[in-house]
PDB file of N, CA and C in Angstrom:
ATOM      1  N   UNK A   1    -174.639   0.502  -0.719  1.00  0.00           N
ATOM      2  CA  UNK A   1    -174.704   0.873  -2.103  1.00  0.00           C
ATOM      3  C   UNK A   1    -175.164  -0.317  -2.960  1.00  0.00           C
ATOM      4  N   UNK A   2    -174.488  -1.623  -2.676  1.00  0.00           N
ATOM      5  CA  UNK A   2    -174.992  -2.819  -3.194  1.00  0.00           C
ATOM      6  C   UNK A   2    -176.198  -2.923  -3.525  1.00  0.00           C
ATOM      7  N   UNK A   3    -177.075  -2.321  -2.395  1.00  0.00           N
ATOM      8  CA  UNK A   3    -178.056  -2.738  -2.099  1.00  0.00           C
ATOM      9  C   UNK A   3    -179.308  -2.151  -2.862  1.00  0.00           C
ATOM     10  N   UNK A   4    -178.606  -1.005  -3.096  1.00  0.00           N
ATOM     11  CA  UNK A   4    -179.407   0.377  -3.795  1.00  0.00           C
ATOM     12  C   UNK A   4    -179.566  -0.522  -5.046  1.00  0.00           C
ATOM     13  N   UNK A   5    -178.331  -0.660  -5.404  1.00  0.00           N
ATOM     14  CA  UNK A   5    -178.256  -0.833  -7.083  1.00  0.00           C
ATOM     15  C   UNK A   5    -178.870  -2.274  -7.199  1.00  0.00           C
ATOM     16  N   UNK A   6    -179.208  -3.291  -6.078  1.00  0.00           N
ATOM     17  CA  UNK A   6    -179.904  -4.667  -6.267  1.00  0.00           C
ATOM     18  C   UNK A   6    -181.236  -4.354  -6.298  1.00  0.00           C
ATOM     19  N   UNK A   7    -182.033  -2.902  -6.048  1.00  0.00           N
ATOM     20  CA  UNK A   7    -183.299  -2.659  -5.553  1.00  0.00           C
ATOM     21  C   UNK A   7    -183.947  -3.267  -4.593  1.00  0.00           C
ATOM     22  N   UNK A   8    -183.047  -3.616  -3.303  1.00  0.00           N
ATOM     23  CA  UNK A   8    -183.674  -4.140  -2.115  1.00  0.00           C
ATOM     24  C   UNK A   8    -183.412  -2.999  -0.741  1.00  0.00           C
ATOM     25  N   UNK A   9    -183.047  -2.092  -1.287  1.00  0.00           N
ATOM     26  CA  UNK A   9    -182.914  -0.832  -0.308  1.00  0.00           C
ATOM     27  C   UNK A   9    -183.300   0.444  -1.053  1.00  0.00           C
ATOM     28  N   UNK A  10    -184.625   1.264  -1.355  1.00  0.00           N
ATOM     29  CA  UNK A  10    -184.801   2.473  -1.735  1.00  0.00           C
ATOM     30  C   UNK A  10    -183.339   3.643  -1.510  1.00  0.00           C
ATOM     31  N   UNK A  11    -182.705   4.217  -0.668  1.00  0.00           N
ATOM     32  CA  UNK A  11    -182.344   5.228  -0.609  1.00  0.00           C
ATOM     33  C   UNK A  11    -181.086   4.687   0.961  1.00  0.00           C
ATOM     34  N   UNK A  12    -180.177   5.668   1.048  1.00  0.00           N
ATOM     35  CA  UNK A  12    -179.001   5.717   2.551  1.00  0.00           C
ATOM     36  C   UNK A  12    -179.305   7.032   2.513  1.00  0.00           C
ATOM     37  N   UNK A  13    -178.856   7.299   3.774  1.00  0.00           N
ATOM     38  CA  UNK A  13    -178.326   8.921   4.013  1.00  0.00           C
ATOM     39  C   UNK A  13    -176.771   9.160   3.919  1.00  0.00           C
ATOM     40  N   UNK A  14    -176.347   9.808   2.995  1.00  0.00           N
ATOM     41  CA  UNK A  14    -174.486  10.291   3.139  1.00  0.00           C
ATOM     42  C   UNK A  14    -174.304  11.232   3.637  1.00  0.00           C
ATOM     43  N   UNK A  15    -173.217  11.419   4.251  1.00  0.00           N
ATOM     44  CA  UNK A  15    -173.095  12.671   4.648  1.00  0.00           C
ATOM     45  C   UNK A  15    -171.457  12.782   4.527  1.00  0.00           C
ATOM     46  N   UNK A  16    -171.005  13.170   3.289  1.00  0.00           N
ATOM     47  CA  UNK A  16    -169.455  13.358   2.896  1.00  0.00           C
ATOM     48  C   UNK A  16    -168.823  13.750   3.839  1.00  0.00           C
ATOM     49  N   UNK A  17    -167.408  12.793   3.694  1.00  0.00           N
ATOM     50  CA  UNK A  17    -166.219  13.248   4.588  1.00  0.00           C
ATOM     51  C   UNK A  17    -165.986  14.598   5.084  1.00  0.00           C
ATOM     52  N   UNK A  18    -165.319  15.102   3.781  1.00  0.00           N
ATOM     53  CA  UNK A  18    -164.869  16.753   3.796  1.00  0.00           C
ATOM     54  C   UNK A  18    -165.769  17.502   4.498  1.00  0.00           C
ATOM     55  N   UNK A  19    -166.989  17.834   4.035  1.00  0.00           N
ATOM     56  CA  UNK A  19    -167.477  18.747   4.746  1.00  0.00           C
ATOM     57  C   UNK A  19    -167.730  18.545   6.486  1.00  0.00           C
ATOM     58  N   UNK A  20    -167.782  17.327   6.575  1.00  0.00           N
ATOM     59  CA  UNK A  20    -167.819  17.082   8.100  1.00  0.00           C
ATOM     60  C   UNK A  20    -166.379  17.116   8.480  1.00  0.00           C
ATOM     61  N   UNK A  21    -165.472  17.053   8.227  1.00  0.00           N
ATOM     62  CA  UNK A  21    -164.047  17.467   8.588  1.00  0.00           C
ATOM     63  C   UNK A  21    -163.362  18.477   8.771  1.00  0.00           C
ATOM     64  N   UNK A  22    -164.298  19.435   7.670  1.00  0.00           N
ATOM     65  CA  UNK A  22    -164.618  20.924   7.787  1.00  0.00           C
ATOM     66  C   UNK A  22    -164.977  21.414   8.974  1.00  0.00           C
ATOM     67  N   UNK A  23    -166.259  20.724   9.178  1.00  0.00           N
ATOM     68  CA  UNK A  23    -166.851  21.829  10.396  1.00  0.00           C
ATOM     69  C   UNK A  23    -166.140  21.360  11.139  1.00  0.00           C
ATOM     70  N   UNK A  24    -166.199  19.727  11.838  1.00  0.00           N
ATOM     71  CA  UNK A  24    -165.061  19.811  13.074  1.00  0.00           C
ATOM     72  C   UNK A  24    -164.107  20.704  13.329  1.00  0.00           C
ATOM     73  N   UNK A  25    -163.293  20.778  11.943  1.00  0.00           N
ATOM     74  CA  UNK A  25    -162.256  21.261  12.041  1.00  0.00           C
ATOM     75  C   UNK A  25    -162.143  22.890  13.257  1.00  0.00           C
ATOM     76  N   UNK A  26    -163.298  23.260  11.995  1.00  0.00           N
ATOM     77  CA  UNK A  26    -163.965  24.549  12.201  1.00  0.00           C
ATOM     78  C   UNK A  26    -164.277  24.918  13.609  1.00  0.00           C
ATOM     79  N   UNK A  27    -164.869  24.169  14.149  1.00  0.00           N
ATOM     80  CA  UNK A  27    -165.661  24.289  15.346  1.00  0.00           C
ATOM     81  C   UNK A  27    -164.167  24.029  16.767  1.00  0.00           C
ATOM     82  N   UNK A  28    -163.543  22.582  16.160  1.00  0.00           N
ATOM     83  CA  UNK A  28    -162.257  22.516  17.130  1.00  0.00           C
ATOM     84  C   UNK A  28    -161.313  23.990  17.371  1.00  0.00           C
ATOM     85  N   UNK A  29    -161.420  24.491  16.335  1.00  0.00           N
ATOM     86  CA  UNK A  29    -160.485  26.218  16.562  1.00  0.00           C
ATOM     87  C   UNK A  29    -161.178  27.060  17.188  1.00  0.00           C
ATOM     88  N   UNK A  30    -162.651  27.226  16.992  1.00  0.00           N
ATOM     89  CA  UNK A  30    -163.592  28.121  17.953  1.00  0.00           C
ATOM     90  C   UNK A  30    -163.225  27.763  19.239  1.00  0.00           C
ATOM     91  N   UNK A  31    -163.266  26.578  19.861  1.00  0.00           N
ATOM     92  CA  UNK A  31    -163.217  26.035  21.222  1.00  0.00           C
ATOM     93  C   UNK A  31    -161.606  25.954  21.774  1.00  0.00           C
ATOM     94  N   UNK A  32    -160.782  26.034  21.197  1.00  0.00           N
ATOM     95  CA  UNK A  32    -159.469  26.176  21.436  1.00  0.00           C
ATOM     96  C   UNK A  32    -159.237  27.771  21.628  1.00  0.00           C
ATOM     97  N   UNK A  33    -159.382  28.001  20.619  1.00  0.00           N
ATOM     98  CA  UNK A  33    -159.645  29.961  20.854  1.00  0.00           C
ATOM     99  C   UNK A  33    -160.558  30.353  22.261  1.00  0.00           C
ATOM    100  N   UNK A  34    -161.420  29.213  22.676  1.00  0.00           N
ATOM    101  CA  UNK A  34    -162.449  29.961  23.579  1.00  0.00           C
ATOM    102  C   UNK A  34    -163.400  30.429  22.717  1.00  0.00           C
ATOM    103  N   UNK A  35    -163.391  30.881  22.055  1.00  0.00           N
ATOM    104  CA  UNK A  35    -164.762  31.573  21.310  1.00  0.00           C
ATOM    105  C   UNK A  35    -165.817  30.784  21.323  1.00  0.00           C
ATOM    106  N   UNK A  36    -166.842  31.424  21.090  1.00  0.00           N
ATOM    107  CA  UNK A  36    -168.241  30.821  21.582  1.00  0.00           C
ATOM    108  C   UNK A  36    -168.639  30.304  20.049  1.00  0.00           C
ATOM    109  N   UNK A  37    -168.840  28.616  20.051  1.00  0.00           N
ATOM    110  CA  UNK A  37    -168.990  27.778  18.933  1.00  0.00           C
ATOM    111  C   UNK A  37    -170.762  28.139  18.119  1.00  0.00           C
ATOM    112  N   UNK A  38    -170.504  28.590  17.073  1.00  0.00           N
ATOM    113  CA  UNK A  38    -171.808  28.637  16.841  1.00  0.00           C
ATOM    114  C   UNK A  38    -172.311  27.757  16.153  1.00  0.00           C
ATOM    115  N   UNK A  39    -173.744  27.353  16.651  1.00  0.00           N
ATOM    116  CA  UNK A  39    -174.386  25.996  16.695  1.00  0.00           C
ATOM    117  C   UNK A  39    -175.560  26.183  15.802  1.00  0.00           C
ATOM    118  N   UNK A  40    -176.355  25.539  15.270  1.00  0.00           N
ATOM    119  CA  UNK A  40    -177.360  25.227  14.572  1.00  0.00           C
ATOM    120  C   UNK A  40    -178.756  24.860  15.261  1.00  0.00           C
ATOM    121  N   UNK A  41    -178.435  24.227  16.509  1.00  0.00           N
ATOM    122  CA  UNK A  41    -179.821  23.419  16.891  1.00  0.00           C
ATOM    123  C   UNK A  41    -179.683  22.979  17.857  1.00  0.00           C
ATOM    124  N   UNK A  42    -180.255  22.817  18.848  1.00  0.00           N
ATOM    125  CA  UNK A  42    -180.364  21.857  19.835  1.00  0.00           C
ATOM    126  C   UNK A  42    -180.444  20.194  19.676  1.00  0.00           C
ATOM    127  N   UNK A  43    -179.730  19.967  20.625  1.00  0.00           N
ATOM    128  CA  UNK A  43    -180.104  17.822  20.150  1.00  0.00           C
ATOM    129  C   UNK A  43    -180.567  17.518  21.550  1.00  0.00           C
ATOM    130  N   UNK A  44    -181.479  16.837  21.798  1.00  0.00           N
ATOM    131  CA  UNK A  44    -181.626  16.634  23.430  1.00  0.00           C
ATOM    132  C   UNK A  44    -180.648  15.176  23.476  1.00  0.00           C
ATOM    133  N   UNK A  45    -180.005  14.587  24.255  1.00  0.00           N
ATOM    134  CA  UNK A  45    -179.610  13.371  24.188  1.00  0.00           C
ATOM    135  C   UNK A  45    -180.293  12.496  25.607  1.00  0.00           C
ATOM    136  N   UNK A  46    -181.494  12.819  25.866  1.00  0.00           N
ATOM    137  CA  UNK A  46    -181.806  11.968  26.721  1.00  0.00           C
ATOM    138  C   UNK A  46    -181.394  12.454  28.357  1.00  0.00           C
ATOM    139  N   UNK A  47    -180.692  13.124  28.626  1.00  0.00           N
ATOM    140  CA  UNK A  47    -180.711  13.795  30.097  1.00  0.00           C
ATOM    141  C   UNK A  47    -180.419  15.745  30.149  1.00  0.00           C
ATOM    142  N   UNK A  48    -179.287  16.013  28.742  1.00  0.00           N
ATOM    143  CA  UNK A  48    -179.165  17.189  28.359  1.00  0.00           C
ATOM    144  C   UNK A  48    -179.826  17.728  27.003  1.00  0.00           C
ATOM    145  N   UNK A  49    -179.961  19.135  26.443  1.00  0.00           N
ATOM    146  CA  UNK A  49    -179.777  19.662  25.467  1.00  0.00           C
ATOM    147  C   UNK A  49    -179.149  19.962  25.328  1.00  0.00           C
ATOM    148  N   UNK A  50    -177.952  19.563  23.971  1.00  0.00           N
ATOM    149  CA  UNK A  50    -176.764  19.448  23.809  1.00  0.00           C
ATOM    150  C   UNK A  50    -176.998  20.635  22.579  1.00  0.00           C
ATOM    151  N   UNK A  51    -175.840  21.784  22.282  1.00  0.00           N
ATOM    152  CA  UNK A  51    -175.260  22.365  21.039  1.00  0.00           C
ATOM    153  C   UNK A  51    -175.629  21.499  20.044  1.00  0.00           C
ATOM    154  N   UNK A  52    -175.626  21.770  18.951  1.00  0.00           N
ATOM    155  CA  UNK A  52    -175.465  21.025  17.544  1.00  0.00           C
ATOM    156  C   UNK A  52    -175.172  21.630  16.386  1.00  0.00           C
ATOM    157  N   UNK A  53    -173.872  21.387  15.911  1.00  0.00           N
ATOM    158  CA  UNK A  53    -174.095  21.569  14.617  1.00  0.00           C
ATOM    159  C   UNK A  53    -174.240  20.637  13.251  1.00  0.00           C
ATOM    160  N   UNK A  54    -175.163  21.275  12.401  1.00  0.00           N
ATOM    161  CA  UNK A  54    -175.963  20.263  11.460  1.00  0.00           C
ATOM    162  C   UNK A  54    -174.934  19.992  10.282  1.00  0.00           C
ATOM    163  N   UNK A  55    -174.565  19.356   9.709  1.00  0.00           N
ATOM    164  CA  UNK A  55    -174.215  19.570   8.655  1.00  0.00           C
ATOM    165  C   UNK A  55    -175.537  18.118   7.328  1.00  0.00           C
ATOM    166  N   UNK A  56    -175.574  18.938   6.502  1.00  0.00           N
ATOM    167  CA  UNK A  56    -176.852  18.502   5.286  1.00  0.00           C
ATOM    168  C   UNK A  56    -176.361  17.341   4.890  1.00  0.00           C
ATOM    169  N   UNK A  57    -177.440  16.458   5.275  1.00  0.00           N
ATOM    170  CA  UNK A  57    -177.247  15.030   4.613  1.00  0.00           C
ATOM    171  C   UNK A  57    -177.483  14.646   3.005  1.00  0.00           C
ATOM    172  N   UNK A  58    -177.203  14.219   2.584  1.00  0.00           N
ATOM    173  CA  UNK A  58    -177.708  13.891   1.039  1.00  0.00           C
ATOM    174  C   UNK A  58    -177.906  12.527   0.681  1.00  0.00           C
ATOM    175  N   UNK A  59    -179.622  12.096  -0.188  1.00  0.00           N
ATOM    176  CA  UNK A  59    -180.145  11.041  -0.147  1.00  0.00           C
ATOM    177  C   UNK A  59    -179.618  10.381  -1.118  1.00  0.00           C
ATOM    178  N   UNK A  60    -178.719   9.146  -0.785  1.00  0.00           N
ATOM    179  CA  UNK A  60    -178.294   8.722  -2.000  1.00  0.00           C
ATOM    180  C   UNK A  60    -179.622   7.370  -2.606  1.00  0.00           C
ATOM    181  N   UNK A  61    -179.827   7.635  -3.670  1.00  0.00           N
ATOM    182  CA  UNK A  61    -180.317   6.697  -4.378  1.00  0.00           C
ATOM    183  C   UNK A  61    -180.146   6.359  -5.430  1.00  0.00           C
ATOM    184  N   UNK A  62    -180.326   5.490  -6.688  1.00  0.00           N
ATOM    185  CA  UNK A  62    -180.064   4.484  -7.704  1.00  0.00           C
ATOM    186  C   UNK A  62    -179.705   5.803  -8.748  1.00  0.00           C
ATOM    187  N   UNK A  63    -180.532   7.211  -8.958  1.00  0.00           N
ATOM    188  CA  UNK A  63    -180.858   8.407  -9.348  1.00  0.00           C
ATOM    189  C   UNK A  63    -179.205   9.282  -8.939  1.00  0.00           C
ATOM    190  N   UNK A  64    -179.221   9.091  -7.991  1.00  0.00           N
ATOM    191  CA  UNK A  64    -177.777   9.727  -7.693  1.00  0.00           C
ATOM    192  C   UNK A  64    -176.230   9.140  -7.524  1.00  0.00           C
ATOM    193  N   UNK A  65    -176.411   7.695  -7.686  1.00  0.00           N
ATOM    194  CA  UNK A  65    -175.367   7.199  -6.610  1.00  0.00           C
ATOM    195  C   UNK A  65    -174.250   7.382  -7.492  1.00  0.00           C
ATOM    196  N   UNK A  66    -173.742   7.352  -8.801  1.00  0.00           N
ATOM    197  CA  UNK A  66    -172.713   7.961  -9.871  1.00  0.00           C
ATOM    198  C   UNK A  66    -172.028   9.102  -9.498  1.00  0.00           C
ATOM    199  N   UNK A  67    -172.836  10.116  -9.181  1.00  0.00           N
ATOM    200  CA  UNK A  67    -172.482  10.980  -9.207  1.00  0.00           C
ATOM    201  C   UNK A  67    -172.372  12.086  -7.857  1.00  0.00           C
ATOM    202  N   UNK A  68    -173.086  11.687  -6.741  1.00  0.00           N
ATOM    203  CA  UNK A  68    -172.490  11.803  -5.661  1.00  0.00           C
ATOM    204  C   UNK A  68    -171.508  10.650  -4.663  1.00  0.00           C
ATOM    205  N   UNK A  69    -171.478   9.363  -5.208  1.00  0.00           N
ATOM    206  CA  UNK A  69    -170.698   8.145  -4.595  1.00  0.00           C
ATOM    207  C   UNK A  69    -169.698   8.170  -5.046  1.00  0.00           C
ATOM    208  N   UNK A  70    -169.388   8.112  -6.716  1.00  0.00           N
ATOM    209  CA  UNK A  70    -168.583   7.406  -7.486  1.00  0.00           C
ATOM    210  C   UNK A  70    -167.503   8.644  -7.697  1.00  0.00           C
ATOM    211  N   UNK A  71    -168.375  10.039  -8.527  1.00  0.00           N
ATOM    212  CA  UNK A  71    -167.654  10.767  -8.847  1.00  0.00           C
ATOM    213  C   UNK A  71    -166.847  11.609  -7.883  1.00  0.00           C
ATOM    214  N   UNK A  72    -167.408  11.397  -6.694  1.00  0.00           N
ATOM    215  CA  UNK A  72    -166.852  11.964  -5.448  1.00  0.00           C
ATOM    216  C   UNK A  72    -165.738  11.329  -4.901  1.00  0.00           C
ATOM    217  N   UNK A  73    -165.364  10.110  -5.260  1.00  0.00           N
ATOM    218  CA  UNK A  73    -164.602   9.716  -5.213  1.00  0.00           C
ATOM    219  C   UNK A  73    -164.334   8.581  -3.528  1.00  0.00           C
ATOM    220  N   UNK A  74    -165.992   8.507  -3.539  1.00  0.00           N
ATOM    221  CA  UNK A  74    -166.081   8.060  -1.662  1.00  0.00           C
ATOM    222  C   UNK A  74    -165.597   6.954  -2.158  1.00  0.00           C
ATOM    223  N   UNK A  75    -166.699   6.237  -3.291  1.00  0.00           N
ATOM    224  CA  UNK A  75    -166.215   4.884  -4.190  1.00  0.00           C
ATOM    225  C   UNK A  75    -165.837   4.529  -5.486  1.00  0.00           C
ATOM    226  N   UNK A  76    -165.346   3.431  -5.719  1.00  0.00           N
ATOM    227  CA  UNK A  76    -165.027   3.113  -7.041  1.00  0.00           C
ATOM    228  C   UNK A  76    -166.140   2.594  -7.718  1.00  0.00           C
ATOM    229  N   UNK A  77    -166.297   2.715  -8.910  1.00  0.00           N
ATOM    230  CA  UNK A  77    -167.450   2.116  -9.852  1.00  0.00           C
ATOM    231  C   UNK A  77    -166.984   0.540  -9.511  1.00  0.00           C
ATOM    232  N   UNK A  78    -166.082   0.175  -9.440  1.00  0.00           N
ATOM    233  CA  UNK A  78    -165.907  -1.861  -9.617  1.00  0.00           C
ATOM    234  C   UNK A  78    -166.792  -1.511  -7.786  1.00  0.00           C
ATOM    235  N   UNK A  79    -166.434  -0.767  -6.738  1.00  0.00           N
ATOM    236  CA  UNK A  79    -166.412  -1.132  -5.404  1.00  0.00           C
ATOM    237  C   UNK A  79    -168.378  -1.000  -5.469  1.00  0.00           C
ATOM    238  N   UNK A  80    -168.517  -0.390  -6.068  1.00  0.00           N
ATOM    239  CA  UNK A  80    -170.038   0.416  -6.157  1.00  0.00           C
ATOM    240  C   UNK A  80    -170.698  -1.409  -6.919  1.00  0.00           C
ATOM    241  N   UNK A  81    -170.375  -1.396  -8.179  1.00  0.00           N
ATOM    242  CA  UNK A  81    -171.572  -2.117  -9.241  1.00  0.00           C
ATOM    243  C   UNK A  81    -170.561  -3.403  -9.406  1.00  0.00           C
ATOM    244  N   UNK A  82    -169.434  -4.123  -8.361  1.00  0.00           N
ATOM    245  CA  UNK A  82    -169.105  -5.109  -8.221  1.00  0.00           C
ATOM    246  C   UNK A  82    -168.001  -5.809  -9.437  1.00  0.00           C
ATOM    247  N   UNK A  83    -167.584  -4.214 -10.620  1.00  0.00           N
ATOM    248  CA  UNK A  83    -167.288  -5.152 -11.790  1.00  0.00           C
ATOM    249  C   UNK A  83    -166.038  -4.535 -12.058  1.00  0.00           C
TER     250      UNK A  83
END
């Protein structure tokens, strides 16, 4: 984030807690149940094609970082802009 706001890094990829805690969550009860996990995509990892599920990244940049970083509560404005 530092880095964003020094303009020596254009953009990160986030991808918020919750909703990825969500699907785990989500997906850990399908597979405990047995039920068949429903997936999004294939990932190859180099010997298999593995299941996948996606969850949407979001581009943080100088344009967003307030209000998906700060107000979200991932960070603090002092932890974000150092003050």
């Amino acid at each position: 984030m530092k880095r964003i706001i020094e303009g020596t890094q254009t953009m990160t990829v986030y991808k918020p807690i919750q909703p990825l805690a969500k699907k785990a969550m989500e997906v850990a009860i399908q597979m405990a149940k047995k039920e068949t996990v429903k997936t999004d995509s294939v990932t190859n990892n180099g010997k298999n094609d593995v299941p996948t599920v996606l969850v949407e990244p979001i581009a943080i940049t100088k344009d967003n970082i307030d209000k998906e970083i700060i107000e979200s509560g991932f960070y603090t404005k002092e932890q974000v802009y150092g003050k």
